[in-house]
N, C-alpha and C. Protein backbone atom coordinates (compact mmCIF):
# COMPACT_ATOMS: atom_id res chain seq x y z
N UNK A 1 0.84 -1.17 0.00
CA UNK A 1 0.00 0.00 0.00
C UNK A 1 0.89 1.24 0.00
N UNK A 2 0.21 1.86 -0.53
CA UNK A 2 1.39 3.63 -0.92
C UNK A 2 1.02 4.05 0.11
N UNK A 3 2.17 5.65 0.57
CA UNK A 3 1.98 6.53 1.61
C UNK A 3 0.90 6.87 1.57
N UNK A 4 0.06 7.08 0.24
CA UNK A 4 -0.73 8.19 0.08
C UNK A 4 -1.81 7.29 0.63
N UNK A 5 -1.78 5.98 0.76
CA UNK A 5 -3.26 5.41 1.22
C UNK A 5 -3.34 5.61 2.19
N UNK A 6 -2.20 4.81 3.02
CA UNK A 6 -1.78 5.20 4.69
C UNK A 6 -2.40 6.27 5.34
N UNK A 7 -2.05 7.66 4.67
CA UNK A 7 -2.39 8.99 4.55
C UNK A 7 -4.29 8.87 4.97
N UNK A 8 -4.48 8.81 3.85
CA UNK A 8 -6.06 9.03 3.83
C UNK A 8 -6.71 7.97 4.45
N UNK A 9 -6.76 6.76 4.60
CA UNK A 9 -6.80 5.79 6.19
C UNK A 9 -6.77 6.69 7.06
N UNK A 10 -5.96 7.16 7.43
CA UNK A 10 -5.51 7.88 9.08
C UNK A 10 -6.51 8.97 8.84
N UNK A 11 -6.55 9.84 8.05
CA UNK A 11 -7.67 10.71 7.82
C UNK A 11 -9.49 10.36 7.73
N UNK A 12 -9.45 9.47 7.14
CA UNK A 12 -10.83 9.11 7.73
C UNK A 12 -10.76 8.55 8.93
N UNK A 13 -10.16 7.45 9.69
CA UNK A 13 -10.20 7.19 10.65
C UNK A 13 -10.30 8.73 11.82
N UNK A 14 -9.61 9.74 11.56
CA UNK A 14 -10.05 10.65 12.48
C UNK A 14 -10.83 11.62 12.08
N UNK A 15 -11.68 11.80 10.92
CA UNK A 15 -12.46 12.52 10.99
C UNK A 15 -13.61 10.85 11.67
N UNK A 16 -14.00 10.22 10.99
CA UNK A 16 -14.70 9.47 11.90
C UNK A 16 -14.97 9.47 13.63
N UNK A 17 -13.87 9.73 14.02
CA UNK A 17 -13.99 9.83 15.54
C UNK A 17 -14.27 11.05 16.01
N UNK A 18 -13.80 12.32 15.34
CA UNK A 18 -13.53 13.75 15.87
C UNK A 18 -15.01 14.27 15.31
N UNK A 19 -15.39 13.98 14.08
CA UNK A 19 -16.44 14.80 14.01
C UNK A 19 -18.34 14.41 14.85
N UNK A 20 -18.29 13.58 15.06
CA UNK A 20 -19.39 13.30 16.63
C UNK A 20 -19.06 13.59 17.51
N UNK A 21 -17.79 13.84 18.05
CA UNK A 21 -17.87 14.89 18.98
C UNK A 21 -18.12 16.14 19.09
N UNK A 22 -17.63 17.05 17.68
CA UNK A 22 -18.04 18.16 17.74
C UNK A 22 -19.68 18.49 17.19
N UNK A 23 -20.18 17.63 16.46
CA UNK A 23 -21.64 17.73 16.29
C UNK A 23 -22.72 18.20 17.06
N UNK A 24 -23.30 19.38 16.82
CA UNK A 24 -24.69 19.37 17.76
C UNK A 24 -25.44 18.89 17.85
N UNK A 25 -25.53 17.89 16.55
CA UNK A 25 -26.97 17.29 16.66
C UNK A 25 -26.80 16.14 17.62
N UNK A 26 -25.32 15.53 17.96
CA UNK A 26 -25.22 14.93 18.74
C UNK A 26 -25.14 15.00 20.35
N UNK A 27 -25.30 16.40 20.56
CA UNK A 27 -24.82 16.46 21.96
C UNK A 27 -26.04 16.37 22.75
N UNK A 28 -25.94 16.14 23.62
CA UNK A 28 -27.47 16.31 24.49
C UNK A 28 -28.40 17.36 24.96
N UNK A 29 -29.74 17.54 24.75
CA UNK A 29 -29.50 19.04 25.21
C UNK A 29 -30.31 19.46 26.28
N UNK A 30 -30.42 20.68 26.75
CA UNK A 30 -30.11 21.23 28.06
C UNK A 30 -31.29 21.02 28.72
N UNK A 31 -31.82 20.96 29.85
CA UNK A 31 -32.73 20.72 30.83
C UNK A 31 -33.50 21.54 31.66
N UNK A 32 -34.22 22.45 31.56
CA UNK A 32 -34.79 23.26 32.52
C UNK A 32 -36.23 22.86 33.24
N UNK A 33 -36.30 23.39 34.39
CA UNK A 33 -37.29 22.76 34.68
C UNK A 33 -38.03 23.91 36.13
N UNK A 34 -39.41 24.18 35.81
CA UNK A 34 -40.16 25.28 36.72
C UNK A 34 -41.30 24.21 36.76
N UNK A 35 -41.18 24.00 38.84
CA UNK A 35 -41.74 23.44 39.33
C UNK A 35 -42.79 24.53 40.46
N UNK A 36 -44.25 23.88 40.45
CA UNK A 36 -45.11 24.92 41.48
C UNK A 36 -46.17 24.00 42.65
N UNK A 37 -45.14 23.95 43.54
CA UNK A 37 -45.75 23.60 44.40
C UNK A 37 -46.65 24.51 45.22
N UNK A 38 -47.51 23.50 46.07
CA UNK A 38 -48.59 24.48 46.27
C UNK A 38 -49.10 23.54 47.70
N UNK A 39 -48.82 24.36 49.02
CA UNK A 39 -49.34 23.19 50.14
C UNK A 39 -50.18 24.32 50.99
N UNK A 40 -51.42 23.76 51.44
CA UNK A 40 -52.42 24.01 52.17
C UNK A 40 -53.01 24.16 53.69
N UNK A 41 -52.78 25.29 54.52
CA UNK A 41 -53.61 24.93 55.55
C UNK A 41 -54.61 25.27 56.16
N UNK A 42 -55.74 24.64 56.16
CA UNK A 42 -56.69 25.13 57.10
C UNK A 42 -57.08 25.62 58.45
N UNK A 43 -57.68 27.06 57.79
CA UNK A 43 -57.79 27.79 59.31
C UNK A 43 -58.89 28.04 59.38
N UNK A 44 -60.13 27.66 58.62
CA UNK A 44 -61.96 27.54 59.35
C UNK A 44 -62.20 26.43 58.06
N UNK A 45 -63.39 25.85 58.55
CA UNK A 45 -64.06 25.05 57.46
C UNK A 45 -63.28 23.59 57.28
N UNK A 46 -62.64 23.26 55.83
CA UNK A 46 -62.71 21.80 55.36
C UNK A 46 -61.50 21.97 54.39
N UNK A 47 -60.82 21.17 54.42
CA UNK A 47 -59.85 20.95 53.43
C UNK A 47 -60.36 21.09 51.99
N UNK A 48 -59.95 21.46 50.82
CA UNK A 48 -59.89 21.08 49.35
C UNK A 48 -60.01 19.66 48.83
N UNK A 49 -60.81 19.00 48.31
CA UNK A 49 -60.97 17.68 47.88
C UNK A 49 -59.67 17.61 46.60
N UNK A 50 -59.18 18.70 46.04
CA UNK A 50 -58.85 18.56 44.85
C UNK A 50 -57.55 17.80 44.40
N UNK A 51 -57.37 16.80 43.35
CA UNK A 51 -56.87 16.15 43.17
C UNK A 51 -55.96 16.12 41.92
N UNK A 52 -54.83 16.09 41.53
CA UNK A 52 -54.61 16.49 40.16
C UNK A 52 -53.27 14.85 40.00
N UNK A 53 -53.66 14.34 38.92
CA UNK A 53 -52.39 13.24 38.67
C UNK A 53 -52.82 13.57 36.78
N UNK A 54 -51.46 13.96 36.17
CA UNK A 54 -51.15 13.63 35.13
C UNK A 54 -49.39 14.20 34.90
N UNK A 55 -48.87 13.19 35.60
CA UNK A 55 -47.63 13.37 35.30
C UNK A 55 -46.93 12.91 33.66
N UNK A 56 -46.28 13.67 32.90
CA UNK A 56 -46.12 12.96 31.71
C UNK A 56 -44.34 13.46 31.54
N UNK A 57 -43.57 12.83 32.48
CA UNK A 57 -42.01 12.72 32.48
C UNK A 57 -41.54 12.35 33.80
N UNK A 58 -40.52 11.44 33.57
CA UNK A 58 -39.27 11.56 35.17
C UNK A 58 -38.35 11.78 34.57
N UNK A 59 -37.38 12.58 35.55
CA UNK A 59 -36.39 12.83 35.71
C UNK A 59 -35.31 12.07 36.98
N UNK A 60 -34.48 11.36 36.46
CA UNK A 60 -33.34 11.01 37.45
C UNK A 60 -32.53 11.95 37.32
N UNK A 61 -32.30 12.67 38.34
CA UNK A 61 -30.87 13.58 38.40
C UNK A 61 -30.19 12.94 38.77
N UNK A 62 -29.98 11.99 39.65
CA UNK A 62 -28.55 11.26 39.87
C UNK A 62 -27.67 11.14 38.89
N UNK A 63 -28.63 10.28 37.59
CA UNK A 63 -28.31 9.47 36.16
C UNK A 63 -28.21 10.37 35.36
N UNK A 64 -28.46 11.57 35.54
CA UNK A 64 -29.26 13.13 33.99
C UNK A 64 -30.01 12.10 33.25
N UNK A 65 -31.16 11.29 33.78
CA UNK A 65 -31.58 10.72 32.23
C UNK A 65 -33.43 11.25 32.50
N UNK A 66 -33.61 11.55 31.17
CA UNK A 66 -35.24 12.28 31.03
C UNK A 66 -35.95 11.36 30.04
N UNK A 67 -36.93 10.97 31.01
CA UNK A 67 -38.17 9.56 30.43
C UNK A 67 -39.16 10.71 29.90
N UNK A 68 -40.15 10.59 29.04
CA UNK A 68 -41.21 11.08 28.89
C UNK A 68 -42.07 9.93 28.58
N UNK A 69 -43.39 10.22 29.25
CA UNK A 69 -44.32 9.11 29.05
C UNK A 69 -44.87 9.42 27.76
N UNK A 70 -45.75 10.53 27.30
CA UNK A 70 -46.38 11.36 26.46
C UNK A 70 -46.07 11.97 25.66
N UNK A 71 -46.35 12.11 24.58
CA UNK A 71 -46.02 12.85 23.46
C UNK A 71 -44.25 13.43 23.89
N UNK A 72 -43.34 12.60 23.39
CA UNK A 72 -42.24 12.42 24.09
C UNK A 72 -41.67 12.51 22.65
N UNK A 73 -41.44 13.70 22.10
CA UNK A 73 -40.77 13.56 20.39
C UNK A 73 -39.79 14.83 20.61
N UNK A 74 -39.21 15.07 21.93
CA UNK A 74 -38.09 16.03 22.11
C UNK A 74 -36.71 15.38 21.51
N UNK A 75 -35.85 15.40 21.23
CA UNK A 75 -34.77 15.34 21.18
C UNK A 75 -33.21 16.14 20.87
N UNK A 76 -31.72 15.87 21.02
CA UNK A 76 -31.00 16.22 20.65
C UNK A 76 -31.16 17.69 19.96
N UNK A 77 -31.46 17.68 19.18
CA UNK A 77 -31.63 18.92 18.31
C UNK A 77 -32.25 20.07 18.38
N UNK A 78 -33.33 19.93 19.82
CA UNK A 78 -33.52 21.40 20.11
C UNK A 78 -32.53 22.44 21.39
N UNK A 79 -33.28 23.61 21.19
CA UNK A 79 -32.13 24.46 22.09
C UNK A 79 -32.45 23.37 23.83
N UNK A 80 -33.92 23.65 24.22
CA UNK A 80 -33.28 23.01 25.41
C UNK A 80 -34.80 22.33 25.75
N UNK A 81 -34.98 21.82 26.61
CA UNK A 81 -36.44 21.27 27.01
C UNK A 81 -36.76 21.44 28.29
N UNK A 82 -37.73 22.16 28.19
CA UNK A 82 -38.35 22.73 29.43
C UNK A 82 -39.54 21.75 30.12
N UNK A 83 -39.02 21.57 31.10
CA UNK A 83 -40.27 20.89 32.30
C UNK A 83 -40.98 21.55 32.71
N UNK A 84 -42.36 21.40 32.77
CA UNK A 84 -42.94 22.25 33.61
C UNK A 84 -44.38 21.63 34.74
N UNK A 85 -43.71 21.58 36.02
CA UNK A 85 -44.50 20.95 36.65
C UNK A 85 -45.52 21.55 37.94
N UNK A 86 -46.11 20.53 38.20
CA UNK A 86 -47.29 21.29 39.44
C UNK A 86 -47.76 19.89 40.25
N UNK A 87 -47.30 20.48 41.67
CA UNK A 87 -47.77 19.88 42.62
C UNK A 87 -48.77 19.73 43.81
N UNK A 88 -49.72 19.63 44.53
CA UNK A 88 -50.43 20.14 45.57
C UNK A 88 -50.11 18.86 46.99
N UNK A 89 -50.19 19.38 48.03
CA UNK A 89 -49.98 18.54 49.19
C UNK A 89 -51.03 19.47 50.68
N UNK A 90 -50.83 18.50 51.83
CA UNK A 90 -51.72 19.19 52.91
C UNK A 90 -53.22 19.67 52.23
N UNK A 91 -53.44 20.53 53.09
CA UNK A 91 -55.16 20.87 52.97
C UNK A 91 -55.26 21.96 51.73
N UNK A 92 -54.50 21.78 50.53
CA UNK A 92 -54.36 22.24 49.06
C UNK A 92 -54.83 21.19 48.37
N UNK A 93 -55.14 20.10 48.81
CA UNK A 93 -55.01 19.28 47.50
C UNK A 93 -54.24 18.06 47.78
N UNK A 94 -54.21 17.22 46.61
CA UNK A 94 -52.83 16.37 46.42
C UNK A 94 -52.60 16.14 44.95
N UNK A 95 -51.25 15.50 44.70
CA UNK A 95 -51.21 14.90 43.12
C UNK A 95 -49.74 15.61 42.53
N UNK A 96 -49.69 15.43 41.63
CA UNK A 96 -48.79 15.69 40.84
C UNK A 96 -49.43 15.93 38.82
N UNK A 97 -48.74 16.73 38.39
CA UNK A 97 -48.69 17.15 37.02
C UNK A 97 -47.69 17.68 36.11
N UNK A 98 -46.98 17.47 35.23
CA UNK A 98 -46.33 17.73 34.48
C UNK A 98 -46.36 17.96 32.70
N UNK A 99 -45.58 18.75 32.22
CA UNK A 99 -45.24 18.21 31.11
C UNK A 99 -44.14 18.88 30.47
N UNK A 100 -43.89 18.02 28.83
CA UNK A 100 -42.30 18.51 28.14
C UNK A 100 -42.84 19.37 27.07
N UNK A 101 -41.70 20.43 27.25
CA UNK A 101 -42.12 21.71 25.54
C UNK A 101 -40.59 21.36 25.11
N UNK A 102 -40.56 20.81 23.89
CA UNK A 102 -39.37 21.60 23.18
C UNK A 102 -38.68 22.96 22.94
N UNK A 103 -38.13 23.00 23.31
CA UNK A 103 -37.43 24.61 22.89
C UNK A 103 -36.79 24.89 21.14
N UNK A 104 -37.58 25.11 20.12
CA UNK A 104 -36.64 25.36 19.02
C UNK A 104 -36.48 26.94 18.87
N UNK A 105 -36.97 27.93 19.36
CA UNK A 105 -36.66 28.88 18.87
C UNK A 105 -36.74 30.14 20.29
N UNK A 106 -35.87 31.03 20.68
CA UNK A 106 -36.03 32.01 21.45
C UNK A 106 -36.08 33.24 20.71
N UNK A 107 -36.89 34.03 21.44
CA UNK A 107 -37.66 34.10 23.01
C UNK A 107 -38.80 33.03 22.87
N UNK A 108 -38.54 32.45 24.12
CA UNK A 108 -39.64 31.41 24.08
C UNK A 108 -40.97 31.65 25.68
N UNK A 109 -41.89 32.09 25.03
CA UNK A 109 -42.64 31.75 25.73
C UNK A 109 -44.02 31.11 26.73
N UNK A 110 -44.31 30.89 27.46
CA UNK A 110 -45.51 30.32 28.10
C UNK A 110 -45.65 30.34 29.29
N UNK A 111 -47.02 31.02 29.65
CA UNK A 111 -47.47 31.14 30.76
C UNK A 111 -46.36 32.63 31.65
N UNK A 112 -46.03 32.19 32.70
CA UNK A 112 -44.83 33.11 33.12
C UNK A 112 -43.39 33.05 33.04
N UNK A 113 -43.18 32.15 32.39
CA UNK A 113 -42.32 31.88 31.75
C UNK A 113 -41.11 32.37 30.63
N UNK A 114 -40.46 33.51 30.19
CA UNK A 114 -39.93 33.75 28.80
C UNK A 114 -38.53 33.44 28.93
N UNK A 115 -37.85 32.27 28.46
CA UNK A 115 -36.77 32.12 27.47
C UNK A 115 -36.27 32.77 26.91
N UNK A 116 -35.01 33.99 26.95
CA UNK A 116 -34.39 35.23 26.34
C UNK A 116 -33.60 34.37 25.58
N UNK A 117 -32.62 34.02 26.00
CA UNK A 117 -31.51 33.39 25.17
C UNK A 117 -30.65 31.93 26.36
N UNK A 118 -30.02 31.44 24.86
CA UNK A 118 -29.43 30.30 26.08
C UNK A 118 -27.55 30.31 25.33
N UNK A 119 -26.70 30.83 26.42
CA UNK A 119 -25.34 30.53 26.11
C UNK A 119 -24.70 29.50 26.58
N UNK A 120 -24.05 28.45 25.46
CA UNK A 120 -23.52 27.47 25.89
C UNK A 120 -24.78 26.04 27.27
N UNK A 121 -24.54 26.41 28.33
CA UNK A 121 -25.23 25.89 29.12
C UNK A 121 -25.85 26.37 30.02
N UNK A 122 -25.73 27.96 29.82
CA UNK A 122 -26.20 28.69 30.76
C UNK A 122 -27.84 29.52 30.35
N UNK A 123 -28.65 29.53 31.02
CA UNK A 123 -30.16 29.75 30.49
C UNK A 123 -30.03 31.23 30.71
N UNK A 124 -30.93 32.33 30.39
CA UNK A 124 -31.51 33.63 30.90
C UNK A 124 -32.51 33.40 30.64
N UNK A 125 -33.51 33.69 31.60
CA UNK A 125 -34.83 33.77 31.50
C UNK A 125 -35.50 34.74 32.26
N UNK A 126 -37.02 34.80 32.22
CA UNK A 126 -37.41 35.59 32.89
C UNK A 126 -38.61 34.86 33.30
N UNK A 127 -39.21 35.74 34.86
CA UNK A 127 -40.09 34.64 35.12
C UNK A 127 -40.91 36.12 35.86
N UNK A 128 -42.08 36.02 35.84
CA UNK A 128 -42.84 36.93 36.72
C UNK A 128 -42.21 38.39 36.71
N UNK A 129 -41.84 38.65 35.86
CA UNK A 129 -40.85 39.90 35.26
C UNK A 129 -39.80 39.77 36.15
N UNK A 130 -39.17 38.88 36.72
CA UNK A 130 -37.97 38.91 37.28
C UNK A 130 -36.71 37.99 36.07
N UNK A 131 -35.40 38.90 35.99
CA UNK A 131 -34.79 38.40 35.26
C UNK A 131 -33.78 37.33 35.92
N UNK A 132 -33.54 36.08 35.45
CA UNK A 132 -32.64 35.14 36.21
C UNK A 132 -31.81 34.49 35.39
N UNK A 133 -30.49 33.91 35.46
CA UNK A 133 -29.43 33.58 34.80
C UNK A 133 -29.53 32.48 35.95
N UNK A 134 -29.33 31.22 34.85
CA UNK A 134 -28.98 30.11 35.87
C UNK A 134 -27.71 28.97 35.05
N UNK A 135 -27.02 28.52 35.61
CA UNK A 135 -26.35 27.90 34.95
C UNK A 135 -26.48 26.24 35.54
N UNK A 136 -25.75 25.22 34.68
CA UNK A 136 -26.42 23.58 35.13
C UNK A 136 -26.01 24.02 36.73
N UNK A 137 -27.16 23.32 37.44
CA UNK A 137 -27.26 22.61 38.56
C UNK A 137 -27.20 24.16 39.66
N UNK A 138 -27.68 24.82 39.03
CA UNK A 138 -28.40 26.36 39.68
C UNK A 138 -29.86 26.22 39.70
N UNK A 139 -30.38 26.76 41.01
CA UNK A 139 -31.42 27.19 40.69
C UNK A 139 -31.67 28.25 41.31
N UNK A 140 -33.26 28.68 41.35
CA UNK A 140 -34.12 29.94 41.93
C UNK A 140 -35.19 29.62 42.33
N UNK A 141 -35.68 30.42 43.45
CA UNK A 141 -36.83 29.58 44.23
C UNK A 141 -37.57 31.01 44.77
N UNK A 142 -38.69 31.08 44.79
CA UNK A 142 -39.32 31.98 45.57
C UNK A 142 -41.17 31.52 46.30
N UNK A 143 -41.03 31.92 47.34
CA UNK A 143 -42.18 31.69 48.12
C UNK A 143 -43.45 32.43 48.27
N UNK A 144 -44.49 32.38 48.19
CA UNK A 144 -45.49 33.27 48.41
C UNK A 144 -46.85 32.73 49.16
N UNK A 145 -46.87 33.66 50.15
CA UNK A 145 -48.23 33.24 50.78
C UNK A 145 -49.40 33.88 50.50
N UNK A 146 -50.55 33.27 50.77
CA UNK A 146 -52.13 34.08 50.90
C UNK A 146 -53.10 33.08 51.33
N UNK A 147 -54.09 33.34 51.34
CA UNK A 147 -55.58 33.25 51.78
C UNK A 147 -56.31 33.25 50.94
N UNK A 148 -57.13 32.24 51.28
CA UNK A 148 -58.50 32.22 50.17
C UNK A 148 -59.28 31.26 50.59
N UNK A 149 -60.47 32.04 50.54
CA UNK A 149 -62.15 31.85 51.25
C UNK A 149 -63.04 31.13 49.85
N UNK A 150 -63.81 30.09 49.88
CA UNK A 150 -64.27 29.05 49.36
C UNK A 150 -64.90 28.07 49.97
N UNK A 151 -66.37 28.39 49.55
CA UNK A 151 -67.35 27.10 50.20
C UNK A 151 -67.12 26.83 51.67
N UNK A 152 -67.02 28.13 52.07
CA UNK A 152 -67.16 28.17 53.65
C UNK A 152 -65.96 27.79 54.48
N UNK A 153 -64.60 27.64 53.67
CA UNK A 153 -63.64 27.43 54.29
C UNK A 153 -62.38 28.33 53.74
N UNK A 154 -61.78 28.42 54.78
CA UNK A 154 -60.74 29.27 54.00
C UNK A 154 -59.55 28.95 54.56
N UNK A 155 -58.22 28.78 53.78
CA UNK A 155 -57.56 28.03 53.75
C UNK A 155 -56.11 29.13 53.37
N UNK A 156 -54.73 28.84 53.94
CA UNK A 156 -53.50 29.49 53.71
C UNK A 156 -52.71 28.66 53.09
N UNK A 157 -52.68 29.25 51.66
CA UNK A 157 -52.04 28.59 50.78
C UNK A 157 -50.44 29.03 51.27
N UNK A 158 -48.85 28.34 50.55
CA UNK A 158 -47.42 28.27 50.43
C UNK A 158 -47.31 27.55 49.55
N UNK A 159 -46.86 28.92 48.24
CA UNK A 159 -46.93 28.57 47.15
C UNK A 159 -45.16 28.23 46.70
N UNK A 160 -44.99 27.54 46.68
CA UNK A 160 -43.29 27.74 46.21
C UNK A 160 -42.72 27.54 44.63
N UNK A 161 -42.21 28.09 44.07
CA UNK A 161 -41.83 28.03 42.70
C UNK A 161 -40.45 27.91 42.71
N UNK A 162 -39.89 27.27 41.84
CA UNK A 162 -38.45 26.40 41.76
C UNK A 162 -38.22 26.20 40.58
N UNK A 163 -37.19 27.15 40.13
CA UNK A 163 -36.82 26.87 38.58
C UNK A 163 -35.18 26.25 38.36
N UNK A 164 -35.08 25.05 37.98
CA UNK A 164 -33.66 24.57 38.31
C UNK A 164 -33.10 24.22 36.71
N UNK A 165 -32.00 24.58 36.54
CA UNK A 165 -31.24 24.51 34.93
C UNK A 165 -30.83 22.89 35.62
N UNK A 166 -30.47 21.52 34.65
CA UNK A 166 -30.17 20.49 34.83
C UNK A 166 -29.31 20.38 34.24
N UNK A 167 -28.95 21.04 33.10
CA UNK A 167 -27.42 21.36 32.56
C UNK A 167 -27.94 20.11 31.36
N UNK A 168 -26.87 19.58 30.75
CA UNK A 168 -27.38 18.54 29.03
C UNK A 168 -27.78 17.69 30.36
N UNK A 169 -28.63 16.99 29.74
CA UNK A 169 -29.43 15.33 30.06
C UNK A 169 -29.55 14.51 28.79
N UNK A 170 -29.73 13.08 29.51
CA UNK A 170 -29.97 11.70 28.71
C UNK A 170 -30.84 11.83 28.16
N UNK A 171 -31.66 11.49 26.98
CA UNK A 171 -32.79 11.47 26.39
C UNK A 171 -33.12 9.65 26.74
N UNK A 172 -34.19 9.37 27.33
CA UNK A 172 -34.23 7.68 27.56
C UNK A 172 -36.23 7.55 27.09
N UNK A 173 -36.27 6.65 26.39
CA UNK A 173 -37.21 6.36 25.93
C UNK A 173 -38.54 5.89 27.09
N UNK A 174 -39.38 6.13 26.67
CA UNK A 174 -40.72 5.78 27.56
C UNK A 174 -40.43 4.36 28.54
N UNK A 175 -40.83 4.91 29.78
CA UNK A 175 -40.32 3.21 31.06
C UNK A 175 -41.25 2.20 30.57
């Protein structure tokens, strides 16, 4: 075999290896996630019957790996995928709810939510007109209390909101 084969051997052999690494479509992508819990206590009357279960994702953070049960057609190739979940506990309620948005294009928004831009791994967003920069395995959390009278009972809600960047995650197919 001539130099020149030798040559171009060694050259595909490393573009073969080098170029999936630098690929985006290969890399994993980024994880955000705004969670709203919501716990209840009663101070006249009767607890809330209300019940909410439609969770449609887990997340292992130990592993970074993200299951979606439901309409689960995120992958690789968008900017990042946003969780967005809701919880109730105590005399609020109980249950759990979730779900996944793809991110293909910023500003992205929904609900209170807006997506400015995302560098490298680091998110800016905005949430309740507050502006926040989070980078993987940052988050932001804020608390709010009140009251509210209903069917003869009235009840002190602690509302907590939790927005945590997960930095790239696994994409893992339905459990």
């Amino acid at each position: 075999m001539s130099r020149l084969a030798y040559v171009i051997i060694l050259i595909v052999f490393a573009l073969a290896f080098f170029i999936p690494l630098y690929s985006p479509r290969e890399r994993s992508p980024l994880f955000l996630e705004v969670w709203v819990h919501i716990d209840g206590k009663v101070l006249e009357g009767s607890p809330r019957k209300l019940m909410i279960d439609f969770p449609t994702y887990r997340f292992n953070p130990d592993r970074g790996e993200l299951s979606g049960f439901m309409d689960f057609d995120v992958n690789a190739s968008h900017i990042l995928i946003l969780g967005m979940g809701h919880s109730l506990s105590g005399d609020a309620g109980g249950g759990v709810s979730s779900k996944l948005w793809a991110v293909d294009k910023l500003p992205f928004d929904l609900n209170n939510v807006k997506i400015l831009e995302v560098e490298g791994d680091k998110v800016y967003l905005m949430y309740g007109g507050v502006n926040i920069t989070l980078r993987p395995g940052e988050k932001w959390e804020t608390t709010k209390e009140y009251v509210e009278s209903s069917d003869g009972s009235k009840i002190r809600f602690t509302e907590k909101i939790t927005i945590k960047n997960y930095g790239y995650v696994k994409l893992r197919p339905q459990p």
